[in-house]
Protein backbone atom coordinates (compact mmCIF):
# COMPACT_ATOMS: atom_id res chain seq x y z
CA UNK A 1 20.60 -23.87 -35.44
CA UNK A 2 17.49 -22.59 -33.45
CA UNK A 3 14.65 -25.11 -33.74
CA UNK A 4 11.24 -23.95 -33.66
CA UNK A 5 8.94 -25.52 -30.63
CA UNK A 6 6.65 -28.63 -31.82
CA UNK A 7 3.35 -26.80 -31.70
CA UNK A 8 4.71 -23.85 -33.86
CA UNK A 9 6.07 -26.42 -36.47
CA UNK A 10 3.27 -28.14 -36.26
CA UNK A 11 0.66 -25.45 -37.21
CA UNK A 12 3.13 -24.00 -39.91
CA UNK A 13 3.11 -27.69 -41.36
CA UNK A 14 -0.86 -27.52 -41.16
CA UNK A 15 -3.36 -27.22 -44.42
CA UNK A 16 -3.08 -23.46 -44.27
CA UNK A 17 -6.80 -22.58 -43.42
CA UNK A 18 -7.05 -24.85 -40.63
CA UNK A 19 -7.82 -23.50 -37.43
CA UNK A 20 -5.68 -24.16 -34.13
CA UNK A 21 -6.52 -23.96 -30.73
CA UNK A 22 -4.45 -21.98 -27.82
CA UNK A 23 -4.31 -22.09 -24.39
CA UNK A 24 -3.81 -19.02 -22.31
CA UNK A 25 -3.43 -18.43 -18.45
CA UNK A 26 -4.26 -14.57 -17.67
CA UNK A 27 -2.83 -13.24 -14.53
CA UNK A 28 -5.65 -10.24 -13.58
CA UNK A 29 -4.54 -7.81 -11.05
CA UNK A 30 -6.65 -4.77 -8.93
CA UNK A 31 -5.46 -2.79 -6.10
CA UNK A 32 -8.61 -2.34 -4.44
CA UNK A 33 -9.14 -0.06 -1.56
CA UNK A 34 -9.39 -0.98 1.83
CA UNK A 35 -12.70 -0.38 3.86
CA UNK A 36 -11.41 -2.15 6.86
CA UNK A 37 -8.26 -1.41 8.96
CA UNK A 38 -7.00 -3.68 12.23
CA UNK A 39 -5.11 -2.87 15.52
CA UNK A 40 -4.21 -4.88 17.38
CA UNK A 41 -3.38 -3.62 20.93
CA UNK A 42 -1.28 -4.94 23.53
CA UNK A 43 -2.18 -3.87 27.00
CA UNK A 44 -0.64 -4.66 30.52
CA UNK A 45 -1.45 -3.50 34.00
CA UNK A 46 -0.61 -4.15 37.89
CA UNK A 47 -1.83 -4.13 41.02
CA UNK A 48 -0.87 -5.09 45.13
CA UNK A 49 -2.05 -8.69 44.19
CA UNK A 50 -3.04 -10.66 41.10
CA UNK A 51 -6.64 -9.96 41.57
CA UNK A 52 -6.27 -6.45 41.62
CA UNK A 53 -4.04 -6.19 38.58
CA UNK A 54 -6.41 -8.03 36.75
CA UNK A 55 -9.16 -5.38 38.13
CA UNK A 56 -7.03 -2.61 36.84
CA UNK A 57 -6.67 -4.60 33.69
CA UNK A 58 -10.16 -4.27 33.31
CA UNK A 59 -10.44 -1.27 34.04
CA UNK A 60 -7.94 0.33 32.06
CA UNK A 61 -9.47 -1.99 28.71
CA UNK A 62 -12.47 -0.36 29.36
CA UNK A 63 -11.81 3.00 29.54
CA UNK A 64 -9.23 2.79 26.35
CA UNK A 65 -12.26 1.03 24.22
CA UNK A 66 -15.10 3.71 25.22
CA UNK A 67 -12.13 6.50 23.96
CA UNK A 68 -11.01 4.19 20.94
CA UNK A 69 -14.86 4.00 20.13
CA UNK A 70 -15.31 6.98 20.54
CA UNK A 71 -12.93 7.80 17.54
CA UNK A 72 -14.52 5.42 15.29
CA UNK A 73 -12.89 2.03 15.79
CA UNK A 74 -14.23 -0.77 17.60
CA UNK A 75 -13.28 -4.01 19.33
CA UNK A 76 -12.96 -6.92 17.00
CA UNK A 77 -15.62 -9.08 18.16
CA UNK A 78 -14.60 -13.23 18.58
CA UNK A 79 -14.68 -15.41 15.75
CA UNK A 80 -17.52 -18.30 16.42
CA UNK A 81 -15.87 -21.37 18.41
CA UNK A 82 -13.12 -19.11 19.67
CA UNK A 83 -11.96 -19.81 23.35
CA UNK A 84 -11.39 -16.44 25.44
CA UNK A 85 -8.34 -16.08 27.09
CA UNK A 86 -7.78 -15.08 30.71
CA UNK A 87 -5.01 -12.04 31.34
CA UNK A 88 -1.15 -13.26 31.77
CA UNK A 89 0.53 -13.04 35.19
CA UNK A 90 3.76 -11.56 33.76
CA UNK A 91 5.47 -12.46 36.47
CA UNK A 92 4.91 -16.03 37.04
CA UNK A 93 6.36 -16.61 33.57
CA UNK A 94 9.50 -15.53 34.94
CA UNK A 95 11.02 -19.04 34.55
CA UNK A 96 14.12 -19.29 37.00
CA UNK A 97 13.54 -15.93 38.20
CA UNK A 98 14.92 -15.18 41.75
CA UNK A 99 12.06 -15.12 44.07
CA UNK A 100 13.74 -13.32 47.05
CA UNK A 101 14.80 -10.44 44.63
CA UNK A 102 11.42 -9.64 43.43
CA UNK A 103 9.54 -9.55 46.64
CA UNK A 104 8.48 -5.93 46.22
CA UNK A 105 7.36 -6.35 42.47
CA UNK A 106 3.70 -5.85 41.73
CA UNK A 107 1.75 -8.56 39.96
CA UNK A 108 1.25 -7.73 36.60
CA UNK A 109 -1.17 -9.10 33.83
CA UNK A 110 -1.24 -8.18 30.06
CA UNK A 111 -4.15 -8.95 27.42
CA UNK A 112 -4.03 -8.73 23.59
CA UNK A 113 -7.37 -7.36 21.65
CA UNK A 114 -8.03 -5.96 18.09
CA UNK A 115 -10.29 -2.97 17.02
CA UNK A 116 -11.12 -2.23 14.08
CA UNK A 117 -12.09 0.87 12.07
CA UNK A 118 -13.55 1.33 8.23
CA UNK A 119 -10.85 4.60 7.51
CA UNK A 120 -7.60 5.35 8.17
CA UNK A 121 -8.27 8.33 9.64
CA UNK A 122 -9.93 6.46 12.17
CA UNK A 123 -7.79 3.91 12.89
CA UNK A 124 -4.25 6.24 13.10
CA UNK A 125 -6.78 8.70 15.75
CA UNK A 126 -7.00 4.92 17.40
CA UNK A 127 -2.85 4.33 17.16
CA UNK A 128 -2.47 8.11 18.94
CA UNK A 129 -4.78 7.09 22.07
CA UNK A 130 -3.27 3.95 22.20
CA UNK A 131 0.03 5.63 22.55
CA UNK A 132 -1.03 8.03 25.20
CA UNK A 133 -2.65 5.40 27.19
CA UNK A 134 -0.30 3.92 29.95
CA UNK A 135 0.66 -0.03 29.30
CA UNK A 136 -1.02 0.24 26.08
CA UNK A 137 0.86 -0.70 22.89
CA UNK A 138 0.23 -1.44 18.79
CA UNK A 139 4.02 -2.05 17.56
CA UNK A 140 2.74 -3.80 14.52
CA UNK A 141 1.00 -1.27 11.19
CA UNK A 142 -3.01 -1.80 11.37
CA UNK A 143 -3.45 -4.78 8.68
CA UNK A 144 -5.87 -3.62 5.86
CA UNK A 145 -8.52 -5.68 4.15
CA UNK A 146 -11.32 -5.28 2.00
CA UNK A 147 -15.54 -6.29 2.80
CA UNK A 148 -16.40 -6.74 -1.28
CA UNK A 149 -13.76 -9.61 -1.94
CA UNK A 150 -15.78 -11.03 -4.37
CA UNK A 151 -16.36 -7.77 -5.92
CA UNK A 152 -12.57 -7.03 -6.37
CA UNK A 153 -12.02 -10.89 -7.46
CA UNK A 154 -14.99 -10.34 -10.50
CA UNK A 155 -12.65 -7.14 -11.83
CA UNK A 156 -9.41 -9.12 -11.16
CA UNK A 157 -10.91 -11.81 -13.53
CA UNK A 158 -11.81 -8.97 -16.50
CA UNK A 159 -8.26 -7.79 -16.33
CA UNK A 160 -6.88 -11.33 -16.51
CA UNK A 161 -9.28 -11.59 -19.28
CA UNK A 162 -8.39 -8.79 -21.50
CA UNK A 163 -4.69 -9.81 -20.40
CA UNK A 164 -5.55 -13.37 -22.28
CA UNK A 165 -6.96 -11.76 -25.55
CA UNK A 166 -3.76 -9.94 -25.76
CA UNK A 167 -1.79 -12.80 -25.71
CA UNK A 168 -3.92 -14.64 -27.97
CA UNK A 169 -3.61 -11.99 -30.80
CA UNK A 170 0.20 -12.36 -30.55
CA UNK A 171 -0.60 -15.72 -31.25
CA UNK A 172 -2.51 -15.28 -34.12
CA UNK A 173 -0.40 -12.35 -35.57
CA UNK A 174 2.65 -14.65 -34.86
CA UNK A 175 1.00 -17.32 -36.87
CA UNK A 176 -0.26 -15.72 -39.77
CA UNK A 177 -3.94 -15.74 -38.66
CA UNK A 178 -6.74 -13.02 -38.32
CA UNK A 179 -8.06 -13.09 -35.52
CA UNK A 180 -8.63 -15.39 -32.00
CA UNK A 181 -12.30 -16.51 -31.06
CA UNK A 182 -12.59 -17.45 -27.54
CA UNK A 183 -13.66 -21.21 -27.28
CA UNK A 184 -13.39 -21.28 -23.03
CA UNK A 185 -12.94 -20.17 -20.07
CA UNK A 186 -11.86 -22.05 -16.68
CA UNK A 187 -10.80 -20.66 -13.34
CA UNK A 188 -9.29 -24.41 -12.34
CA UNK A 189 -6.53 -24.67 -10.11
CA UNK A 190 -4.57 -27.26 -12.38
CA UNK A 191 -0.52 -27.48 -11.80
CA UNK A 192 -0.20 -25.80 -15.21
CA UNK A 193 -2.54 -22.49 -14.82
CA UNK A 194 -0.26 -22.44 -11.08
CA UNK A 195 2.93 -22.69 -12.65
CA UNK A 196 1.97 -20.28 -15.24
CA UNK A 197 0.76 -17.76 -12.40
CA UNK A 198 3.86 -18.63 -10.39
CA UNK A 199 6.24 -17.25 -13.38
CA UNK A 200 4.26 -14.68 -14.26
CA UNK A 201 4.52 -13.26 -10.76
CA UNK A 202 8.36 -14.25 -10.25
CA UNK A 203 9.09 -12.55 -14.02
CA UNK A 204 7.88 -8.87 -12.28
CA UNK A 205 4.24 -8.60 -13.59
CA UNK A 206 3.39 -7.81 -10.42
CA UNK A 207 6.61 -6.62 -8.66
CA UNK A 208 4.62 -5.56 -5.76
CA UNK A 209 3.24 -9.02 -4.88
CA UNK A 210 6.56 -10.74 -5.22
CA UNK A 211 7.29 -13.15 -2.64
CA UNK A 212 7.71 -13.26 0.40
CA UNK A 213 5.40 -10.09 0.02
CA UNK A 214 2.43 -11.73 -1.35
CA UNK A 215 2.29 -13.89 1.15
CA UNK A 216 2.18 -11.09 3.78
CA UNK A 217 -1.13 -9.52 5.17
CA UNK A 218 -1.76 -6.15 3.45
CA UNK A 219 -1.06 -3.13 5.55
CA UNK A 220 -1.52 -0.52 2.41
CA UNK A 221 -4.66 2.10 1.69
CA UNK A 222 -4.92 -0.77 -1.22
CA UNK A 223 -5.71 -4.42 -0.78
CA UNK A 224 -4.19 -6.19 -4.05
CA UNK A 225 -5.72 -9.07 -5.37
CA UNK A 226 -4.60 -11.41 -8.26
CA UNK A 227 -6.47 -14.09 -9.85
CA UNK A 228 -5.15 -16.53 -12.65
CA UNK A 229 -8.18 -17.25 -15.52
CA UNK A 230 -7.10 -20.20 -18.55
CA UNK A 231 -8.57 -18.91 -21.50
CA UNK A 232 -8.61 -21.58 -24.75
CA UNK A 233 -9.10 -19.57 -28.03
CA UNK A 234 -9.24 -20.66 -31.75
CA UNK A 235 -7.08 -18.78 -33.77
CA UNK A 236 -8.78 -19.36 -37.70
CA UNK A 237 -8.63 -16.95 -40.34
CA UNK A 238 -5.17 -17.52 -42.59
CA UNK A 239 -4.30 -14.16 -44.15
């Protein structure tokens, strides 16, 4: 024998016009486009001593941003608080290397950088200069991101919404009532409205933000964003 779960019996067992009160977590989902793409660019050079390969370094950075710039992406400027870098010797980090083998090597130093571009267009022009420029590399897709976060949040939170309401008439239909009347709305990040999100997103709601890929930087023409929203409605009306 299938029993029924307590809160069902327990609003079957109610006076029959009395209202009852549900919780619902909404799990709101948008796919909003990218206006920013990133590179980032790996790029080594050498020279007859360190100081020279460094000065080719140089060198060689600067010409490859003026051409990346001039195909619409630019260098990622540093984050506030961030410490620069110097170049790598390549070869010093040779650990155990055989000096005496090596003697006619060149030093070599290698930087990282980012640029950045608002279009794809732009950015793949940047990946084909990149990989015509000598000791210049970008192995890794251009990660994608979006400037209006808050903007794609705001429609992730309607969907989750009308997600909610839908969930809420089930309710009500399932329980012999008319209709649900939304009491409140909370965007806390309790253990419950968490769990719910977790299952919702491990049961294939959003199959494309299954881990380990939501966890991943976004590297689409879309940015997806997913926001969970408890929604408490009344459910009052007995047919």
């Amino acid at each position: 024998m299938v029993m029924a779960p307590l809160w069902l019996a327990l609003a079957l067992a109610g006076p029959s016009n009395a209202p009852v009160t549900v919780e619902v977590v909404g799990v709101g989902h948008v796919d909003a486009p990218a206006t920013k793409f990133v590179l980032s660019i790996d790029l080594t050079a050498d020279g007859a001593t360190d100081e020279k390969a460094k000065e080719a370094l140089a060198k060689r950075k600067a010409t490859l941003v003026q051409q990346l710039s001039a195909a619409g992406a630019t260098l990622v400027p540093d984050e506030p608080g961030t410490v620069k870098t110097t170049p790598i010797d390549l070869v010093a980090l040779d650990v155990g290397e055989d000096k005496s083998k090596t003697t006619d090597e060149k030093p070599s130093v290698s930087e990282t950088f980012s640029v950045q571009a608002s279009t794809r267009a732009a950015i793949t022009a940047a990946q084909g200069i990149v990989g015509k420029t000598e000791g210049a590399s970008a192995n890794q897709p251009p990660v994608s991101s979006i400037t209006d976060y808050a903007g794609a949040q705001r429609a992730a939170k309607r969907d989750a919404i009308v997600k909610a309401k839908l969930d809420a008439q089930n309710y009500a239909d399932t329980l012999g009532y008319a209709g649900a009347t939304v009491v409140s709305v909370s965007e806390r990040g309790d253990l419950g409205t968490i769990f719910s999100f977790g299952l919702a997103v491990m049961g294939g709601a959003m199959s494309s933000r299954t881990p380990p890929a939501m966890f991943m930087p976004a590297r689409g023409d879309t940015v997806p964003v997913d926001v969970a929203v408890t929604v408490t409605f009344r459910l009052d009306g007995k047919k």
